[in-house]
PDB file of N, CA and C in Angstrom:
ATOM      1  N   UNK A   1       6.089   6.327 -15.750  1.00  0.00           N
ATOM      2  CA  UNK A   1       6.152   5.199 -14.838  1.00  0.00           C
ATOM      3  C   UNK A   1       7.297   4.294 -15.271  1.00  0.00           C
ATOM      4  N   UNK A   2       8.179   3.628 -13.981  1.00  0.00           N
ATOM      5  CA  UNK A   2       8.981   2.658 -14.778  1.00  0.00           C
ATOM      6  C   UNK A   2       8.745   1.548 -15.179  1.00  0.00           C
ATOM      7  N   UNK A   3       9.704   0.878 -15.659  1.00  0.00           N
ATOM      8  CA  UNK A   3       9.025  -0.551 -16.329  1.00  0.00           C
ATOM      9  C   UNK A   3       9.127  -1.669 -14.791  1.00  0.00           C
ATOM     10  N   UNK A   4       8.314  -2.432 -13.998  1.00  0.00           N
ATOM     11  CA  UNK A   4       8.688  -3.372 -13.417  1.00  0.00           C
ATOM     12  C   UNK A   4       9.403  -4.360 -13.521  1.00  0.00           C
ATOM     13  N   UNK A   5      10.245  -4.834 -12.897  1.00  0.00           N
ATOM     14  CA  UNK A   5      10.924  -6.361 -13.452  1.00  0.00           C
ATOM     15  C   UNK A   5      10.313  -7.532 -12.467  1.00  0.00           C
ATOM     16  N   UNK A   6       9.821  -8.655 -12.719  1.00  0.00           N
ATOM     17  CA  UNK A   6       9.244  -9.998 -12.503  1.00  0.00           C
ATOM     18  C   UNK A   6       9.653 -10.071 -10.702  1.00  0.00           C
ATOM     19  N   UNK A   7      10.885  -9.050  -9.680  1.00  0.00           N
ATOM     20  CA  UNK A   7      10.974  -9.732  -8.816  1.00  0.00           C
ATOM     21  C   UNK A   7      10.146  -8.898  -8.226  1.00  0.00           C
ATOM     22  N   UNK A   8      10.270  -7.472  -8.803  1.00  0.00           N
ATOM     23  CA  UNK A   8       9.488  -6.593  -7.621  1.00  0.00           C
ATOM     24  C   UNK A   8       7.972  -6.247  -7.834  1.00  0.00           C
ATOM     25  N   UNK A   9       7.622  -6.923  -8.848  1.00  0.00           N
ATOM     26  CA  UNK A   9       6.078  -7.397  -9.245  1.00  0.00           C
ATOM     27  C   UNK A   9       5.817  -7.940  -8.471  1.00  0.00           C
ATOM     28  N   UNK A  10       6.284  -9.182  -8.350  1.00  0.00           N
ATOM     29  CA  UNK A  10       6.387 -10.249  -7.263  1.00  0.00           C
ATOM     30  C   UNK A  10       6.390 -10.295  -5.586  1.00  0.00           C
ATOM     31  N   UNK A  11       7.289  -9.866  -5.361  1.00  0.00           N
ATOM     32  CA  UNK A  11       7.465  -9.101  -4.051  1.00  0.00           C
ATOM     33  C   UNK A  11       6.534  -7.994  -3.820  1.00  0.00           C
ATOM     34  N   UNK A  12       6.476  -6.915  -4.750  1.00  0.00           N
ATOM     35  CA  UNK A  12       4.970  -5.875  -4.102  1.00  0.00           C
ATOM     36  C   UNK A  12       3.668  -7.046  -4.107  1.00  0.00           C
ATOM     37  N   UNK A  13       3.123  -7.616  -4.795  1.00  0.00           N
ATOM     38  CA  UNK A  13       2.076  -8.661  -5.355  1.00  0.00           C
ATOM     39  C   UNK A  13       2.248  -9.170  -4.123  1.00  0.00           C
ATOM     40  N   UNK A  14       3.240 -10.109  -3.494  1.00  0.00           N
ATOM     41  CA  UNK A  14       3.314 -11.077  -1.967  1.00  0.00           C
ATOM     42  C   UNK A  14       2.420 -10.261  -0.769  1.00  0.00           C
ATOM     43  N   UNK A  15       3.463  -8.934  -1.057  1.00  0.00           N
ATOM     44  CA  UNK A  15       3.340  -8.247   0.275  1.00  0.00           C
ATOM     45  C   UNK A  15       1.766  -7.824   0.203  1.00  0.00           C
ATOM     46  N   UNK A  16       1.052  -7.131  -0.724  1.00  0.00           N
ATOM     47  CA  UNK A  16       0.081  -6.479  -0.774  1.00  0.00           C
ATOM     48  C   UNK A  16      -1.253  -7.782  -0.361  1.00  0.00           C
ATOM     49  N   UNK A  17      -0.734  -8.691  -0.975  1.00  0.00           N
ATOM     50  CA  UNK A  17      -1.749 -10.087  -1.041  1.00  0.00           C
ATOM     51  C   UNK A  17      -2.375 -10.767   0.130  1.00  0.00           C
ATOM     52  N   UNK A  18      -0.897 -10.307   0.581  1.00  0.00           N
ATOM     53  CA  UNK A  18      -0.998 -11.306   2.511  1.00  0.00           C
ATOM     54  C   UNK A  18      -1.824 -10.264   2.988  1.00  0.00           C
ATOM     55  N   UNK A  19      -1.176  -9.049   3.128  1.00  0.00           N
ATOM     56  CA  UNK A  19      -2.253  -7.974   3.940  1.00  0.00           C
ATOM     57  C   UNK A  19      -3.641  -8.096   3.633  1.00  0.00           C
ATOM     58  N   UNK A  20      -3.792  -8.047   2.553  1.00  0.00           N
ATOM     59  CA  UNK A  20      -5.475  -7.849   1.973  1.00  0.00           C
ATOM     60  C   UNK A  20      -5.905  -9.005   2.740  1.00  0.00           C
ATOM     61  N   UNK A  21      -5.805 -10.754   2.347  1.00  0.00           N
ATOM     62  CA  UNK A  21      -6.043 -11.849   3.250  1.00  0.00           C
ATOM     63  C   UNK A  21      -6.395 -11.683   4.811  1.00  0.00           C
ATOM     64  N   UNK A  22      -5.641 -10.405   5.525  1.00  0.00           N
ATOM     65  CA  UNK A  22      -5.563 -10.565   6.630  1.00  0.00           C
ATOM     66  C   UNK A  22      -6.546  -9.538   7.087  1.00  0.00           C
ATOM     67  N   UNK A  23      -6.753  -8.625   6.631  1.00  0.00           N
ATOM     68  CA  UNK A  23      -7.682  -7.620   6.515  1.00  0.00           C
ATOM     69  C   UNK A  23      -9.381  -7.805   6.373  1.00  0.00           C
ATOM     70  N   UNK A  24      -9.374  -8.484   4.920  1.00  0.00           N
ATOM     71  CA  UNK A  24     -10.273  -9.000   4.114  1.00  0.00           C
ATOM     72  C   UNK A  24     -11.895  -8.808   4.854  1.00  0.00           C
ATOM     73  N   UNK A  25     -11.592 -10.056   5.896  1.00  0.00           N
ATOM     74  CA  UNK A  25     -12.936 -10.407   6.290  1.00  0.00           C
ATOM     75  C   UNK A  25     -13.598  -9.757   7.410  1.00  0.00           C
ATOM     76  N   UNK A  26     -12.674  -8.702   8.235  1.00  0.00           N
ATOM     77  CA  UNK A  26     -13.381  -8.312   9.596  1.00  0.00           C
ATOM     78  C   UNK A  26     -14.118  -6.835   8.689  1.00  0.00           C
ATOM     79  N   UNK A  27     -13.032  -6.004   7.848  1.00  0.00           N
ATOM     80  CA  UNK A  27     -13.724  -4.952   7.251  1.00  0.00           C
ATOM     81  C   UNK A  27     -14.989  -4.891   6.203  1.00  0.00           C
ATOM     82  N   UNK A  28     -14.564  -6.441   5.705  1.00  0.00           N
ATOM     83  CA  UNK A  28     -16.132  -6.463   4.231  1.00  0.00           C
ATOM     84  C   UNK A  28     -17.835  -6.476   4.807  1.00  0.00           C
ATOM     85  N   UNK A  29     -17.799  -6.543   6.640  1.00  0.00           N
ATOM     86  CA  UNK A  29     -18.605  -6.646   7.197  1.00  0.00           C
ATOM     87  C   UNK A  29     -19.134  -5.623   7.601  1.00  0.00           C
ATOM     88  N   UNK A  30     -18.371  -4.238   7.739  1.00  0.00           N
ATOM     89  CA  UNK A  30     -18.103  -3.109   8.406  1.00  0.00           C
ATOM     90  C   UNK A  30     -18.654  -2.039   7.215  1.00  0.00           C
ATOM     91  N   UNK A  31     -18.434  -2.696   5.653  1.00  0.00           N
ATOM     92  CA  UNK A  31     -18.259  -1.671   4.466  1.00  0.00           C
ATOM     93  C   UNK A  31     -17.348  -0.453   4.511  1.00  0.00           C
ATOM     94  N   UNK A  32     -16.572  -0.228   4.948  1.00  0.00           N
ATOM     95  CA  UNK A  32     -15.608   0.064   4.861  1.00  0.00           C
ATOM     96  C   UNK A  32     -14.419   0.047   4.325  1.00  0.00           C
ATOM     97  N   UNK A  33     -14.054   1.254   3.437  1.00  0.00           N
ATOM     98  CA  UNK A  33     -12.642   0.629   2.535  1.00  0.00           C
ATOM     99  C   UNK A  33     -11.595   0.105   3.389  1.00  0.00           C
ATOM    100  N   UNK A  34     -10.849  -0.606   3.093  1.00  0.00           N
ATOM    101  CA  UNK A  34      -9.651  -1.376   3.615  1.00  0.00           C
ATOM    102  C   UNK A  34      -8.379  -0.096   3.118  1.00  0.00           C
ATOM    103  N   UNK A  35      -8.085   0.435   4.142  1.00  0.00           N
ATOM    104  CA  UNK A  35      -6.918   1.549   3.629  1.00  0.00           C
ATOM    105  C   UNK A  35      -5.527   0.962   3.625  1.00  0.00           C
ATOM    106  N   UNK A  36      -4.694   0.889   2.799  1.00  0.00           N
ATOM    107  CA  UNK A  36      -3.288   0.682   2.703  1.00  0.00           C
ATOM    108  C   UNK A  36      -2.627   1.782   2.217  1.00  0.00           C
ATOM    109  N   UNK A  37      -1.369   1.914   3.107  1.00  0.00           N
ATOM    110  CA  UNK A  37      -0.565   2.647   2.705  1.00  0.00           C
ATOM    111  C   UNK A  37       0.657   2.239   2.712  1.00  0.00           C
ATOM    112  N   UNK A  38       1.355   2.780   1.483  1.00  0.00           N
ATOM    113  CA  UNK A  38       2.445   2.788   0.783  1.00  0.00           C
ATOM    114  C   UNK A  38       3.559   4.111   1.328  1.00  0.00           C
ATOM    115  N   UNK A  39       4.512   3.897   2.346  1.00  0.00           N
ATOM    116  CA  UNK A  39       5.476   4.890   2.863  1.00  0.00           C
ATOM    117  C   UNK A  39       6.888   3.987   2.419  1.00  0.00           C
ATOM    118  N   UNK A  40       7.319   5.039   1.559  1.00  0.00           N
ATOM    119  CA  UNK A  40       8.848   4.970   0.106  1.00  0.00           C
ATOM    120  C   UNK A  40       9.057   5.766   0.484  1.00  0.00           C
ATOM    121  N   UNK A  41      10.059   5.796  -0.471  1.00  0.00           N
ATOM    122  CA  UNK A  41      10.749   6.935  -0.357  1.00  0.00           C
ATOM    123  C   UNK A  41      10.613   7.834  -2.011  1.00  0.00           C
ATOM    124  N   UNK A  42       9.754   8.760  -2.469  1.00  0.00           N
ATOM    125  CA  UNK A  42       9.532   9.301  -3.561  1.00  0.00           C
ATOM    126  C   UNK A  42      10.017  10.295  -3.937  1.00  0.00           C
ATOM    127  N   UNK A  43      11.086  10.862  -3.584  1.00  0.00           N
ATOM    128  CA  UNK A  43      11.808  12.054  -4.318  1.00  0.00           C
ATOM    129  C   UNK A  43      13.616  12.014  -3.808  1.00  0.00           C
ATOM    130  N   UNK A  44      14.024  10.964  -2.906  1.00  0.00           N
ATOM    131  CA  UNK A  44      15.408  11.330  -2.819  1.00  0.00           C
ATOM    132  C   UNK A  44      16.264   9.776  -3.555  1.00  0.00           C
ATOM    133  N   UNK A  45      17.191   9.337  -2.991  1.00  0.00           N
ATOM    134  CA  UNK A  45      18.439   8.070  -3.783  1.00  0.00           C
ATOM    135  C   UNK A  45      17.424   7.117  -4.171  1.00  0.00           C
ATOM    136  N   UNK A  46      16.348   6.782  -3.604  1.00  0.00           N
ATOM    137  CA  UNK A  46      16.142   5.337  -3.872  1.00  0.00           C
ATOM    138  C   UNK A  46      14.647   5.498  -4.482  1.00  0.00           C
ATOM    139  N   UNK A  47      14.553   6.826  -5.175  1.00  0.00           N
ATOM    140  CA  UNK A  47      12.797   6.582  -5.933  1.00  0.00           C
ATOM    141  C   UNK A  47      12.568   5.651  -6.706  1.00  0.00           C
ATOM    142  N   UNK A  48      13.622   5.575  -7.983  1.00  0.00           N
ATOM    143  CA  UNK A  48      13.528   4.567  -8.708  1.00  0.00           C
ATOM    144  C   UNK A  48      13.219   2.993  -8.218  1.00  0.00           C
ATOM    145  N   UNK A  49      13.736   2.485  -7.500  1.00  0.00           N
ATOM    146  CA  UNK A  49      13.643   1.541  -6.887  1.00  0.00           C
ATOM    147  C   UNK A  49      12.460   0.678  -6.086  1.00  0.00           C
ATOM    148  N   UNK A  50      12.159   2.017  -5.173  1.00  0.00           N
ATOM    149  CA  UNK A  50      10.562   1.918  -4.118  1.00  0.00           C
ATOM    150  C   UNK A  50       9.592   2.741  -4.527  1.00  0.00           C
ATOM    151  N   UNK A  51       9.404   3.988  -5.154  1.00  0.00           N
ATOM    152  CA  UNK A  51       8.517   4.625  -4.219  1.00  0.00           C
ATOM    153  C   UNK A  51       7.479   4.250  -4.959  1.00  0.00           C
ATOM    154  N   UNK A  52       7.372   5.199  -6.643  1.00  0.00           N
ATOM    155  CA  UNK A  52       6.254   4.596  -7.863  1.00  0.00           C
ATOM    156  C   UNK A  52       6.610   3.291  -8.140  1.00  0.00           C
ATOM    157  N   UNK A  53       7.377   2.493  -7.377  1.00  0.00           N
ATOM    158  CA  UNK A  53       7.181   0.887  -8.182  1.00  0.00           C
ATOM    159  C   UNK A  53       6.475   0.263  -7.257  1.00  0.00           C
ATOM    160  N   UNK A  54       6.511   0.295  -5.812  1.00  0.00           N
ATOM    161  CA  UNK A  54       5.682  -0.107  -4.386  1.00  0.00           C
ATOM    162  C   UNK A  54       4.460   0.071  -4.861  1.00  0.00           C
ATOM    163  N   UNK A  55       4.275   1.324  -4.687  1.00  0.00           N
ATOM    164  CA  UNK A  55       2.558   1.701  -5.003  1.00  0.00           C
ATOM    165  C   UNK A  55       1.949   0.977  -6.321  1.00  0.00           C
ATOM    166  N   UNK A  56       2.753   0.772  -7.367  1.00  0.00           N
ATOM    167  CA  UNK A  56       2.247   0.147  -8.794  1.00  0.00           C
ATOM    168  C   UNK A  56       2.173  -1.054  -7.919  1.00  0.00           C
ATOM    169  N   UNK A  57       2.845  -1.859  -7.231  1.00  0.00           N
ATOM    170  CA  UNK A  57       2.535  -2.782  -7.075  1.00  0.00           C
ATOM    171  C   UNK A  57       1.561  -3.521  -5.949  1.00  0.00           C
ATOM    172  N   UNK A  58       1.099  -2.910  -5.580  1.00  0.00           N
ATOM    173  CA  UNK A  58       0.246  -2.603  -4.267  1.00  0.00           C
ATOM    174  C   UNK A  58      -0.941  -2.518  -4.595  1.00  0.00           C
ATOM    175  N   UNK A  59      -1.340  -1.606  -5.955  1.00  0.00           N
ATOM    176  CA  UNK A  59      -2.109  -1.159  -6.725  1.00  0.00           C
ATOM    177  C   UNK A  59      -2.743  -2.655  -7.633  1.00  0.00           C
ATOM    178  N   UNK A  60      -1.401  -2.910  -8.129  1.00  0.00           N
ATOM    179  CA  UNK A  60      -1.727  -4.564  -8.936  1.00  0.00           C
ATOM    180  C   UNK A  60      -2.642  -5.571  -8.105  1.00  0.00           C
ATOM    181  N   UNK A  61      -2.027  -5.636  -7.097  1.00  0.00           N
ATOM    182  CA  UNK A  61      -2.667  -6.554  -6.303  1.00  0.00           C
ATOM    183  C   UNK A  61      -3.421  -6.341  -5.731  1.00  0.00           C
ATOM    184  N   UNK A  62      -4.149  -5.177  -5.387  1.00  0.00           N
ATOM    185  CA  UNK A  62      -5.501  -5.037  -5.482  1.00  0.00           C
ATOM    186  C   UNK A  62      -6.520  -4.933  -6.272  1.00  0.00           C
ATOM    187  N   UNK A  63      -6.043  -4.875  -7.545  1.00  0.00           N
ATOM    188  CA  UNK A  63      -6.819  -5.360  -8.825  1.00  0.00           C
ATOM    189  C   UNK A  63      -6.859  -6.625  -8.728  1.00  0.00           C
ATOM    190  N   UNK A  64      -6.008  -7.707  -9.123  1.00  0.00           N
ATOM    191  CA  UNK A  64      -5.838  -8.854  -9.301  1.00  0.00           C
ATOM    192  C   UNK A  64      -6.775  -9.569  -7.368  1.00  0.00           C
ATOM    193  N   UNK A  65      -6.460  -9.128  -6.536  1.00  0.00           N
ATOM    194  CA  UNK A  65      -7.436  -9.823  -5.580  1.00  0.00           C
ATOM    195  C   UNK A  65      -8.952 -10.146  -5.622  1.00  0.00           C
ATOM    196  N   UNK A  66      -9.345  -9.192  -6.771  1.00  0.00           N
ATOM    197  CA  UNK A  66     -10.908  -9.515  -6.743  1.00  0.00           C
ATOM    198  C   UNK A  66     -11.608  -8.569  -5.641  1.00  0.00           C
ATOM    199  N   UNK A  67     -11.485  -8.086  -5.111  1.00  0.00           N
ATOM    200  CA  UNK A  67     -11.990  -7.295  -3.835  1.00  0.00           C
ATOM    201  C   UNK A  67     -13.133  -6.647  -4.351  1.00  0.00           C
ATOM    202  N   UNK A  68     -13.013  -5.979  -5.418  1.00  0.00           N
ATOM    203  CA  UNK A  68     -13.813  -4.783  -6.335  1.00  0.00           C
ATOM    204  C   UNK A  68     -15.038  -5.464  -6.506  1.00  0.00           C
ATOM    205  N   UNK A  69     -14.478  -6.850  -6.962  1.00  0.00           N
ATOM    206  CA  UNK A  69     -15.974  -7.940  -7.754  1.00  0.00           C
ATOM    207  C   UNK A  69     -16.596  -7.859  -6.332  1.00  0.00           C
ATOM    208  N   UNK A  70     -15.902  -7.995  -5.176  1.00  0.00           N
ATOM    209  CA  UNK A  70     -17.285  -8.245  -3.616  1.00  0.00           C
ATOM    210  C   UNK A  70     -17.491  -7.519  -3.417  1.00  0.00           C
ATOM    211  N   UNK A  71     -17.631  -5.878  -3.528  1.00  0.00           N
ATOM    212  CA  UNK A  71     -17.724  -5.273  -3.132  1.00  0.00           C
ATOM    213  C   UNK A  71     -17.501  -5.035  -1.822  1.00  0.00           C
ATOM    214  N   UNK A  72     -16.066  -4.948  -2.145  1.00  0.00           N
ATOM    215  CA  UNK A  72     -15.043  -4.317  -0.884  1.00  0.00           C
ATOM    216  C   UNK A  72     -14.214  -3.287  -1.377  1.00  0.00           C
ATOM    217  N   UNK A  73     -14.154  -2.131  -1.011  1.00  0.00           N
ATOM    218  CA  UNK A  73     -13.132  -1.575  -1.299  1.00  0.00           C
ATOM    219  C   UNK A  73     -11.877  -1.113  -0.738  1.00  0.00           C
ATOM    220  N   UNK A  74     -10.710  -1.054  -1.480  1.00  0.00           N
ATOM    221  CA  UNK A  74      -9.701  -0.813  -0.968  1.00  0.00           C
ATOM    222  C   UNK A  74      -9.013   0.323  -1.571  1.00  0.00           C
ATOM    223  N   UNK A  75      -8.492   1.216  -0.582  1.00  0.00           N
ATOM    224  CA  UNK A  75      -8.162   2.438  -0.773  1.00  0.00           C
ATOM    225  C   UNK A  75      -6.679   2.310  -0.480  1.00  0.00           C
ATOM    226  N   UNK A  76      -5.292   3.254  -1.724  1.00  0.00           N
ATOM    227  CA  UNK A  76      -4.036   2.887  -1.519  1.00  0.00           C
ATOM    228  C   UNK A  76      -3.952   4.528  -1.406  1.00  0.00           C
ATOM    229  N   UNK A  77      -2.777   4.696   0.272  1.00  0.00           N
ATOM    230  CA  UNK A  77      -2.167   6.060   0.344  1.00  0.00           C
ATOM    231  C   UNK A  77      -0.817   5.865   0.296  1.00  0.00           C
ATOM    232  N   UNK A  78      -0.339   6.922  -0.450  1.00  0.00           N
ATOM    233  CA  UNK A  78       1.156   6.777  -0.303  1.00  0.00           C
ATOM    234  C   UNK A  78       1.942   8.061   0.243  1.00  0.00           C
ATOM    235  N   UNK A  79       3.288   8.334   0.812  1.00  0.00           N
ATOM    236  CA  UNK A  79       3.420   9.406   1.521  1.00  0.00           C
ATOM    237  C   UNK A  79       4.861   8.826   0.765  1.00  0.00           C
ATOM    238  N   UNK A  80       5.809  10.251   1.213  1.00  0.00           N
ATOM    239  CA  UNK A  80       7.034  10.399   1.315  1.00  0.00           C
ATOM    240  C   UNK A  80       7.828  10.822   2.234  1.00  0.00           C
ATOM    241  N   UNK A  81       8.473   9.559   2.883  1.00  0.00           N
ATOM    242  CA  UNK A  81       9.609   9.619   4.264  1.00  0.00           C
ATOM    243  C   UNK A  81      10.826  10.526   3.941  1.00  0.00           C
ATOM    244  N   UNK A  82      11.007  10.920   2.577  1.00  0.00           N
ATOM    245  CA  UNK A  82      12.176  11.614   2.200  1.00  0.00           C
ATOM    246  C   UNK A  82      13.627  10.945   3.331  1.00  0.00           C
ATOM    247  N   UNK A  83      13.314   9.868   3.031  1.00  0.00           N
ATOM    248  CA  UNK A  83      14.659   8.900   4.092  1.00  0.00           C
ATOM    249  C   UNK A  83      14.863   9.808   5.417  1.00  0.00           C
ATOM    250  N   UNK A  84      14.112  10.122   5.749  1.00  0.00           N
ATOM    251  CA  UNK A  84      14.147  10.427   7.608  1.00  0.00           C
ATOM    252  C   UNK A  84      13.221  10.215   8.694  1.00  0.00           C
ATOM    253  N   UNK A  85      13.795   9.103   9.744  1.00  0.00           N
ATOM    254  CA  UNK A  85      12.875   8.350  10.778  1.00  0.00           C
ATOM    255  C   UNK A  85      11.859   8.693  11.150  1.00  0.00           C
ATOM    256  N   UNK A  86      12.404  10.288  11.578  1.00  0.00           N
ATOM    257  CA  UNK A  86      11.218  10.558  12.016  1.00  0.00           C
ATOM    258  C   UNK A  86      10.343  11.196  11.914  1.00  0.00           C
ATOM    259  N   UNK A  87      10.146  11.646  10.129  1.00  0.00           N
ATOM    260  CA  UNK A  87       9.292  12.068   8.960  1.00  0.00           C
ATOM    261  C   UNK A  87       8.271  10.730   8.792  1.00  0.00           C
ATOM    262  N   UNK A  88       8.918   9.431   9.058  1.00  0.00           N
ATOM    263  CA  UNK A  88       8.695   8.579   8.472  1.00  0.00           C
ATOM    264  C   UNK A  88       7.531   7.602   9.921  1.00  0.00           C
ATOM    265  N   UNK A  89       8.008   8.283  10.950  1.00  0.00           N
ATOM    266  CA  UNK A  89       7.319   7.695  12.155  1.00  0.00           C
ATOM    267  C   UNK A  89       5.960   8.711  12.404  1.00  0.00           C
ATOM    268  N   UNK A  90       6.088  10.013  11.869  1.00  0.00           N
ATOM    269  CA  UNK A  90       5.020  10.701  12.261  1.00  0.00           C
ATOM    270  C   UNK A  90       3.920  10.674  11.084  1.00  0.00           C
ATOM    271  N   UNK A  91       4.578  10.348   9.946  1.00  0.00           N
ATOM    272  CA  UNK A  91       3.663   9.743   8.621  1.00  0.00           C
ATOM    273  C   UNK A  91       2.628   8.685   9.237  1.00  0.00           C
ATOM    274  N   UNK A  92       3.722   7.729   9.849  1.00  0.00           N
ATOM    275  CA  UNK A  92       2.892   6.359  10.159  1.00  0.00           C
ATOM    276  C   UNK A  92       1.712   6.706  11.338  1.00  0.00           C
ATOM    277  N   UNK A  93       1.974   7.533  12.173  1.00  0.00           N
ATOM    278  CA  UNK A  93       1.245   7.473  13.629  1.00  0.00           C
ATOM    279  C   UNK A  93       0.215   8.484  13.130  1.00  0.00           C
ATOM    280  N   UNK A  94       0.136   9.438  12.173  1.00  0.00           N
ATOM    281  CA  UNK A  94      -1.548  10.290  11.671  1.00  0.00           C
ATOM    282  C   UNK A  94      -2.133   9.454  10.678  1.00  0.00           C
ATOM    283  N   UNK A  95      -1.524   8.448  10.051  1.00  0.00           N
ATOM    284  CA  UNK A  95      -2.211   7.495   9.375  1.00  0.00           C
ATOM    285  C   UNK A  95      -3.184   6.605  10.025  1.00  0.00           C
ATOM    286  N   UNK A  96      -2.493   6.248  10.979  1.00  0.00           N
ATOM    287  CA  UNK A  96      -3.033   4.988  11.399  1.00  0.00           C
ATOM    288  C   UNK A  96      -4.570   5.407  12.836  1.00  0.00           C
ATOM    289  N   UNK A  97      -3.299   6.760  13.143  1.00  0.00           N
ATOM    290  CA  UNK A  97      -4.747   7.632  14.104  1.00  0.00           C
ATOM    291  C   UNK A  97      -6.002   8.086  13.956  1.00  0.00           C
ATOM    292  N   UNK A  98      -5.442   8.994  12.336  1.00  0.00           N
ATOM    293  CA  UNK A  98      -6.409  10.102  11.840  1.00  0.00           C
ATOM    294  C   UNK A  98      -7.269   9.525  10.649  1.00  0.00           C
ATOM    295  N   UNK A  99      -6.289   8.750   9.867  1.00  0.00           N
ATOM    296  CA  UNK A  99      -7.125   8.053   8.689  1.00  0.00           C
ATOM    297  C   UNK A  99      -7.756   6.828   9.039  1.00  0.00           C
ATOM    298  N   UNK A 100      -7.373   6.222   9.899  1.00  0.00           N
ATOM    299  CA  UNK A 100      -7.532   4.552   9.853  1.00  0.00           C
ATOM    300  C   UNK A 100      -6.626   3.419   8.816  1.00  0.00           C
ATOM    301  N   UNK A 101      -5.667   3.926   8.785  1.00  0.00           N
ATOM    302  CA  UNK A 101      -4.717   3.192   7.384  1.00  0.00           C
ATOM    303  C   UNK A 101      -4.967   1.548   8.281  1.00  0.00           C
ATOM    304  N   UNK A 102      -4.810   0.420   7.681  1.00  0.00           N
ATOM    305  CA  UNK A 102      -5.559  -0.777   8.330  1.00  0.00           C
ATOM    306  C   UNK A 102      -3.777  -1.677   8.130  1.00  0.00           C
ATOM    307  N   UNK A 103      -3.177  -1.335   6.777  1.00  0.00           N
ATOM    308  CA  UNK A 103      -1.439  -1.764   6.526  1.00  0.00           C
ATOM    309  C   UNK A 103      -0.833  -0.965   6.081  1.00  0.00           C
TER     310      UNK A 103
END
């Protein structure tokens, strides 16, 4: 795994935080995990950058939200767009169809 640096801790931590907030309360009623997914790019120019550092951080902030203590759970998927649209559009549309991905 790589080492994070303070912005993209930060920035995955923002992004993951707001979603959960927004999510939070219609699903903890439902019991139902809250699915997020994480679509990087994990094997071509820019892995280092997004793909295992997104998900670490996505991951963080669903630790750090507390969700676990209410018993809510939240489930993280991650896929690989291999940087093409429309790898990356048909990822998104069986997620959101077939799984229920919720962000």
């Amino acid at each position: 795994m790589t080492q994070l640096d303070r912005r993209q801790l930060l920035t995955g931590l923002g992004a993951a935080g707001a979603s959960l907030l927004t999510a939070g309360g219609a699903r903890a009623q439902a019991n139902a995990p809250i699915r997020i997914a994480v679509l990087a790019d994990f094997s071509g120019t820019y892995r280092d950058t997004s793909g295992p550092t997104a998900v670490a951080c996505v991951q963080q902030a669903v630790e750090d939200s507390g969700l676990a203590a209410r018993g809510i759970a939240v489930e993280v998927i991650q896929g690989d767009h291999q940087n093409k649209p429309d790898v990356a559009m048909a990822m998104s549309r069986q997620w959101i169809d077939q799984r229920g991905v919720d962000m």
